[in-house]
C-alpha atoms as a PDB file:
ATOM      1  CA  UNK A   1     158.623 233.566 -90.292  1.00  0.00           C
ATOM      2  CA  UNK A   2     155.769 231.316 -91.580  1.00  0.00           C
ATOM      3  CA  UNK A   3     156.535 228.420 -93.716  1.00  0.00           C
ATOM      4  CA  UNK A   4     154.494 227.262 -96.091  1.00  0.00           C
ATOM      5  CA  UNK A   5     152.350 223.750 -95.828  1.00  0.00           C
ATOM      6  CA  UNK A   6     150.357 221.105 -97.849  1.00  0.00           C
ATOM      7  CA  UNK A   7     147.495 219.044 -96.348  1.00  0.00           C
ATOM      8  CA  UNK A   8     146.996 215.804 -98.429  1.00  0.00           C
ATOM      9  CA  UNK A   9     143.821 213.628 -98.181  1.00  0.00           C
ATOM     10  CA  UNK A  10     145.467 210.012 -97.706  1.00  0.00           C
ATOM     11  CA  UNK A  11     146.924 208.181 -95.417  1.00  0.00           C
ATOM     12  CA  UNK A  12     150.986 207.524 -95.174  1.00  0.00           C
ATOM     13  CA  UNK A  13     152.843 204.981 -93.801  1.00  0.00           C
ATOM     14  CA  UNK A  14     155.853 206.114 -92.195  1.00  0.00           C
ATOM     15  CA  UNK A  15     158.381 203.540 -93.593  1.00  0.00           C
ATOM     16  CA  UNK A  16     161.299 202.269 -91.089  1.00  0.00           C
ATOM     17  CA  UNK A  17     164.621 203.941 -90.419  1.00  0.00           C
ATOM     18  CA  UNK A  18     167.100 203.435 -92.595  1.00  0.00           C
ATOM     19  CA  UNK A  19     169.861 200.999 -91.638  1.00  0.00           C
ATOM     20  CA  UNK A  20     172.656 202.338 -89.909  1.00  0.00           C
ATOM     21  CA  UNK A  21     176.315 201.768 -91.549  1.00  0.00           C
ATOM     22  CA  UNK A  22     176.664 199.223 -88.322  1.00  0.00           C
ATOM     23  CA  UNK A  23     173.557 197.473 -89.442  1.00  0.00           C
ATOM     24  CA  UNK A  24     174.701 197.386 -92.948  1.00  0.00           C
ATOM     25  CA  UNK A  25     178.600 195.693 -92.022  1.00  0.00           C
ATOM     26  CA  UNK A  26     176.870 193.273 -90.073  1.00  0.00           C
ATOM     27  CA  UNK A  27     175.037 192.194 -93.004  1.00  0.00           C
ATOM     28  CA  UNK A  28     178.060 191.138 -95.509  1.00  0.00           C
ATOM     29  CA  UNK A  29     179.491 194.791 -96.422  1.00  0.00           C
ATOM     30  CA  UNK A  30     183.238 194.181 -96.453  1.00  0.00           C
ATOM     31  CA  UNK A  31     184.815 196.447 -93.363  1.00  0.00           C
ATOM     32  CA  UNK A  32     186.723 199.356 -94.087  1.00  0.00           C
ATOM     33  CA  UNK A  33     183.989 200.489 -96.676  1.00  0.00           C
ATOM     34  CA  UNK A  34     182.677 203.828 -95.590  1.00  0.00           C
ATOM     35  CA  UNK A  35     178.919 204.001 -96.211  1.00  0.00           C
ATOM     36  CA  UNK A  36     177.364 207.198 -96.667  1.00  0.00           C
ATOM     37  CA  UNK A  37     173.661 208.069 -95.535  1.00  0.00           C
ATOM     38  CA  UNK A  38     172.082 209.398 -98.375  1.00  0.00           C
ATOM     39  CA  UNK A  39     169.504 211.534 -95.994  1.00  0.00           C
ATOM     40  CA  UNK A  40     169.648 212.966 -92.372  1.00  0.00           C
ATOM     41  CA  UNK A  41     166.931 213.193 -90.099  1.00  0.00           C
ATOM     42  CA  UNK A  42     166.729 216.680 -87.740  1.00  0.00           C
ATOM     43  CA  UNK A  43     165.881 216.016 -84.023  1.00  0.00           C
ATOM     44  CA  UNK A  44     162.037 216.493 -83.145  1.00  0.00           C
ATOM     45  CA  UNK A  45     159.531 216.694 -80.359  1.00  0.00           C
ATOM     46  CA  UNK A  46     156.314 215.716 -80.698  1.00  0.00           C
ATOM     47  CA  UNK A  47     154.065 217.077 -78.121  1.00  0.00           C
ATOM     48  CA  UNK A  48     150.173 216.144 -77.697  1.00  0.00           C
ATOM     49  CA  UNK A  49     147.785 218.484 -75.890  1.00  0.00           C
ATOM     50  CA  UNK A  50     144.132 218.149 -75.492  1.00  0.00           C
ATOM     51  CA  UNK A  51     143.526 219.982 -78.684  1.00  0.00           C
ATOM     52  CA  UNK A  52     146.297 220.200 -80.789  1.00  0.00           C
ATOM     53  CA  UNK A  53     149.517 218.080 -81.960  1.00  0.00           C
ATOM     54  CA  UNK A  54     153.244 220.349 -81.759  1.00  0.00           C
ATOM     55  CA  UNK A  55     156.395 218.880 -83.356  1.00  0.00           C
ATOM     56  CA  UNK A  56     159.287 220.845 -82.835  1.00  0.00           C
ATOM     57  CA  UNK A  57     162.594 220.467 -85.454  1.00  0.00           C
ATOM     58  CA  UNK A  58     165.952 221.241 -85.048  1.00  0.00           C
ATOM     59  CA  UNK A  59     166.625 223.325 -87.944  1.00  0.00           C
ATOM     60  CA  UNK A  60     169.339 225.763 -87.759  1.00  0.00           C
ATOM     61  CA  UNK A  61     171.197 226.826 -90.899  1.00  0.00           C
ATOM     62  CA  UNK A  62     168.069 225.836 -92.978  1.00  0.00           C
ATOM     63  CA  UNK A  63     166.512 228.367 -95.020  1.00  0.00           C
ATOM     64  CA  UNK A  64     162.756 228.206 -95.183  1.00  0.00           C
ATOM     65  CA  UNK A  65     161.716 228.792 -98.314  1.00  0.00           C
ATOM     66  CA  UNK A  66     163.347 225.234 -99.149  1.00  0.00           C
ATOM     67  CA  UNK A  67     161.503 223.574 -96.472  1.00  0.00           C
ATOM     68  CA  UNK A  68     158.251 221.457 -97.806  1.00  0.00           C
ATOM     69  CA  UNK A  69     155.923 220.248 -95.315  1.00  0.00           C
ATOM     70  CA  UNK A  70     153.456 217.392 -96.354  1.00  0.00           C
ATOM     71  CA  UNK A  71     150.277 216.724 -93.507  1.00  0.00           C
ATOM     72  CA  UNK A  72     148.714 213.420 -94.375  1.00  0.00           C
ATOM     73  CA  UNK A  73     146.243 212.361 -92.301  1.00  0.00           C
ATOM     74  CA  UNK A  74     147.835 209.956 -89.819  1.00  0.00           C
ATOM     75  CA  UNK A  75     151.454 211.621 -90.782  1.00  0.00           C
ATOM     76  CA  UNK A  76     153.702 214.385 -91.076  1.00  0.00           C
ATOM     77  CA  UNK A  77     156.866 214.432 -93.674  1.00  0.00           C
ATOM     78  CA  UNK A  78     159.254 217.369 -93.431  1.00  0.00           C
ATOM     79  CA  UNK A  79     161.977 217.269 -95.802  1.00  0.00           C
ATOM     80  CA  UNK A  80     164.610 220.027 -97.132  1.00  0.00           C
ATOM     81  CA  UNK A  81     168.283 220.712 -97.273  1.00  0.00           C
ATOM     82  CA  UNK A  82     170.972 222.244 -95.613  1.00  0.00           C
ATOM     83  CA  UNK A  83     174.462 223.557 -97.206  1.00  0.00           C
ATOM     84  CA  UNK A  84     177.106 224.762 -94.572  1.00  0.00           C
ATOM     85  CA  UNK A  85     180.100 226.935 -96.486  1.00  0.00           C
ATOM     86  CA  UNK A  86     183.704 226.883 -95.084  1.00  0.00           C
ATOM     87  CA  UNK A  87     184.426 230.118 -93.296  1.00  0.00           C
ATOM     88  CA  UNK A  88     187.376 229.958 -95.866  1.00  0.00           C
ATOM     89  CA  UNK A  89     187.829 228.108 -98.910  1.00  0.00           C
ATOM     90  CA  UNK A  90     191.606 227.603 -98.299  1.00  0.00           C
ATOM     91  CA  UNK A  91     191.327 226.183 -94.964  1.00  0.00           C
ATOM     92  CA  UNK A  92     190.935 222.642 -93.759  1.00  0.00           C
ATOM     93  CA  UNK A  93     188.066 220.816 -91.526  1.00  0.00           C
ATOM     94  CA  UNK A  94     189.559 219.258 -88.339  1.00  0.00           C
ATOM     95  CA  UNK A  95     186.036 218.383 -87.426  1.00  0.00           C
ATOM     96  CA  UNK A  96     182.927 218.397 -89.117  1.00  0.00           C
ATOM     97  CA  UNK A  97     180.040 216.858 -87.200  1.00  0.00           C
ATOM     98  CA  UNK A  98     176.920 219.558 -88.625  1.00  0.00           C
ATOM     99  CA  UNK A  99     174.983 216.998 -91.105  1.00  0.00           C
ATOM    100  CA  UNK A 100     174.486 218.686 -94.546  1.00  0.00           C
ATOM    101  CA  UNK A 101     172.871 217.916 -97.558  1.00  0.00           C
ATOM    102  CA  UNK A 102     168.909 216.675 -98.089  1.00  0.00           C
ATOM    103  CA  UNK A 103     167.040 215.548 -94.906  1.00  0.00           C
ATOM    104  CA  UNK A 104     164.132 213.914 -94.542  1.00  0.00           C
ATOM    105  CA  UNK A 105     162.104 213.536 -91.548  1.00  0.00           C
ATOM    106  CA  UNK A 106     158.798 211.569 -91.295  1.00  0.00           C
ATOM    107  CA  UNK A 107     156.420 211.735 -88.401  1.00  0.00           C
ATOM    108  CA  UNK A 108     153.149 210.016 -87.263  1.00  0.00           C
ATOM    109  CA  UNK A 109     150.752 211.502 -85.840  1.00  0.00           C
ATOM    110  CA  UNK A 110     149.117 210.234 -82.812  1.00  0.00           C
ATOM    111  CA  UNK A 111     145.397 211.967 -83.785  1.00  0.00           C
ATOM    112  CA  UNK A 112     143.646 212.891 -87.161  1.00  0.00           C
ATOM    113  CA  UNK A 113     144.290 216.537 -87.365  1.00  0.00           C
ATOM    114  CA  UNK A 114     142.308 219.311 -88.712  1.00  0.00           C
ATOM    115  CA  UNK A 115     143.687 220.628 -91.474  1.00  0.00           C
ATOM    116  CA  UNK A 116     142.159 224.039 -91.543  1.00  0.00           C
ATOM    117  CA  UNK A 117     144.217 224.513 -87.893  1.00  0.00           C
ATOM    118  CA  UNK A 118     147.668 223.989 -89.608  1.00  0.00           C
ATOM    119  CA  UNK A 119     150.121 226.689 -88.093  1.00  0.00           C
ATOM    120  CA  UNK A 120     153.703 226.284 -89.216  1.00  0.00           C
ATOM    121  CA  UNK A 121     156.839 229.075 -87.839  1.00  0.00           C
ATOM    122  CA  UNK A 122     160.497 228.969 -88.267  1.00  0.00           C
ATOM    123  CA  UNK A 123     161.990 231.030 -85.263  1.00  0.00           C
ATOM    124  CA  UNK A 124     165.629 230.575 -83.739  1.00  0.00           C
ATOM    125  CA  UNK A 125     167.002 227.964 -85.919  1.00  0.00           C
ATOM    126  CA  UNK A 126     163.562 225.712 -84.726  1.00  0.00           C
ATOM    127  CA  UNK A 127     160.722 224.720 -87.260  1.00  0.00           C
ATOM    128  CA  UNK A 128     157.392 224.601 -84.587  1.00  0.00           C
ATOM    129  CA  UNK A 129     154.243 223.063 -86.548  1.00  0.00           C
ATOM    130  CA  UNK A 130     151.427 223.149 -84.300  1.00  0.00           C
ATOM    131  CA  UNK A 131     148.188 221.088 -85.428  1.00  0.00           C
ATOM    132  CA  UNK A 132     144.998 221.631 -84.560  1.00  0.00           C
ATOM    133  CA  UNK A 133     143.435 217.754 -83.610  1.00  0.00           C
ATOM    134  CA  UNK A 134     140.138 216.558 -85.234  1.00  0.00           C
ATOM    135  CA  UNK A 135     136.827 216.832 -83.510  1.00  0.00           C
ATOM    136  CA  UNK A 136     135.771 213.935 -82.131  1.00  0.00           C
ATOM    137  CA  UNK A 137     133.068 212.202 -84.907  1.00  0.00           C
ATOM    138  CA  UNK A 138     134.382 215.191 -87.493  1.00  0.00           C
ATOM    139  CA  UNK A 139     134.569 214.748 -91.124  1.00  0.00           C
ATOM    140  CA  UNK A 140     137.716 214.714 -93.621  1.00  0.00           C
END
């Protein structure tokens, strides 16, 4: 299944992590205050050939027409959401370690791509968005 893709003609700065709730309590926030993340990020792999850029994203249980994938020159941000329902409404959760809700995921890139050589899939629960790299000396 392809997904669908937007090239945009600026640069990005992929901004740091955000804190961790650990971080956060060992800046002031009293304990026993349960902080929620407001995003998740998906495991990736970013893979660099001679001639094109792959990242690979864990993405089972997201559908892909609410996937949006932004290429920047110098970045890539993937960002969607995933909603998990109960097998059974009147049943209980005695573990529940699958992240849900929005995600966010922001990569750089470690070579200008071309972004006429965009190829983006969603196959067996993985997002693959393979890149093809600049020419050397090429325009944007």
């Amino acid at each position: 299944m392809s997904i669908r893709w937007r090239y945009l003609e600026y640069q990005f700065v992929v901004s740091p992590t955000e804190p961790t709730p650990l971080e956060l309590l060992m800046h002031g926030i009293p304990s026993g205050v349960r902080i929620a993340q407001p995003r998740w990020r998906p495991a990736a792999d970013v893979y660099e050939s001679p001639t094109a850029i792959t990242i690979t994203v864990e993405a089972a249980g997201l559908d892909p027409d609410a996937i949006e994938v932004l290429v920047f020159e110098d970045a890539v941000v993937i960002s969607g959401e995933r909603w998990l329902s109960p097998p059974d409404p009147e049943g209980h959760f005695h573990a529940a370690e699958i992240r849900q809700g929005p995600f966010r995921l922001e990569v750089a890139l470690p070579a200008p791509v071309d972004p006429n050589r965009v190829d983006a899939r969603y196959e067996l629960g993985l997002l693959r968005l393979t890149m093809g790299k600049r020419a050397r000396g090429g325009t944007r």
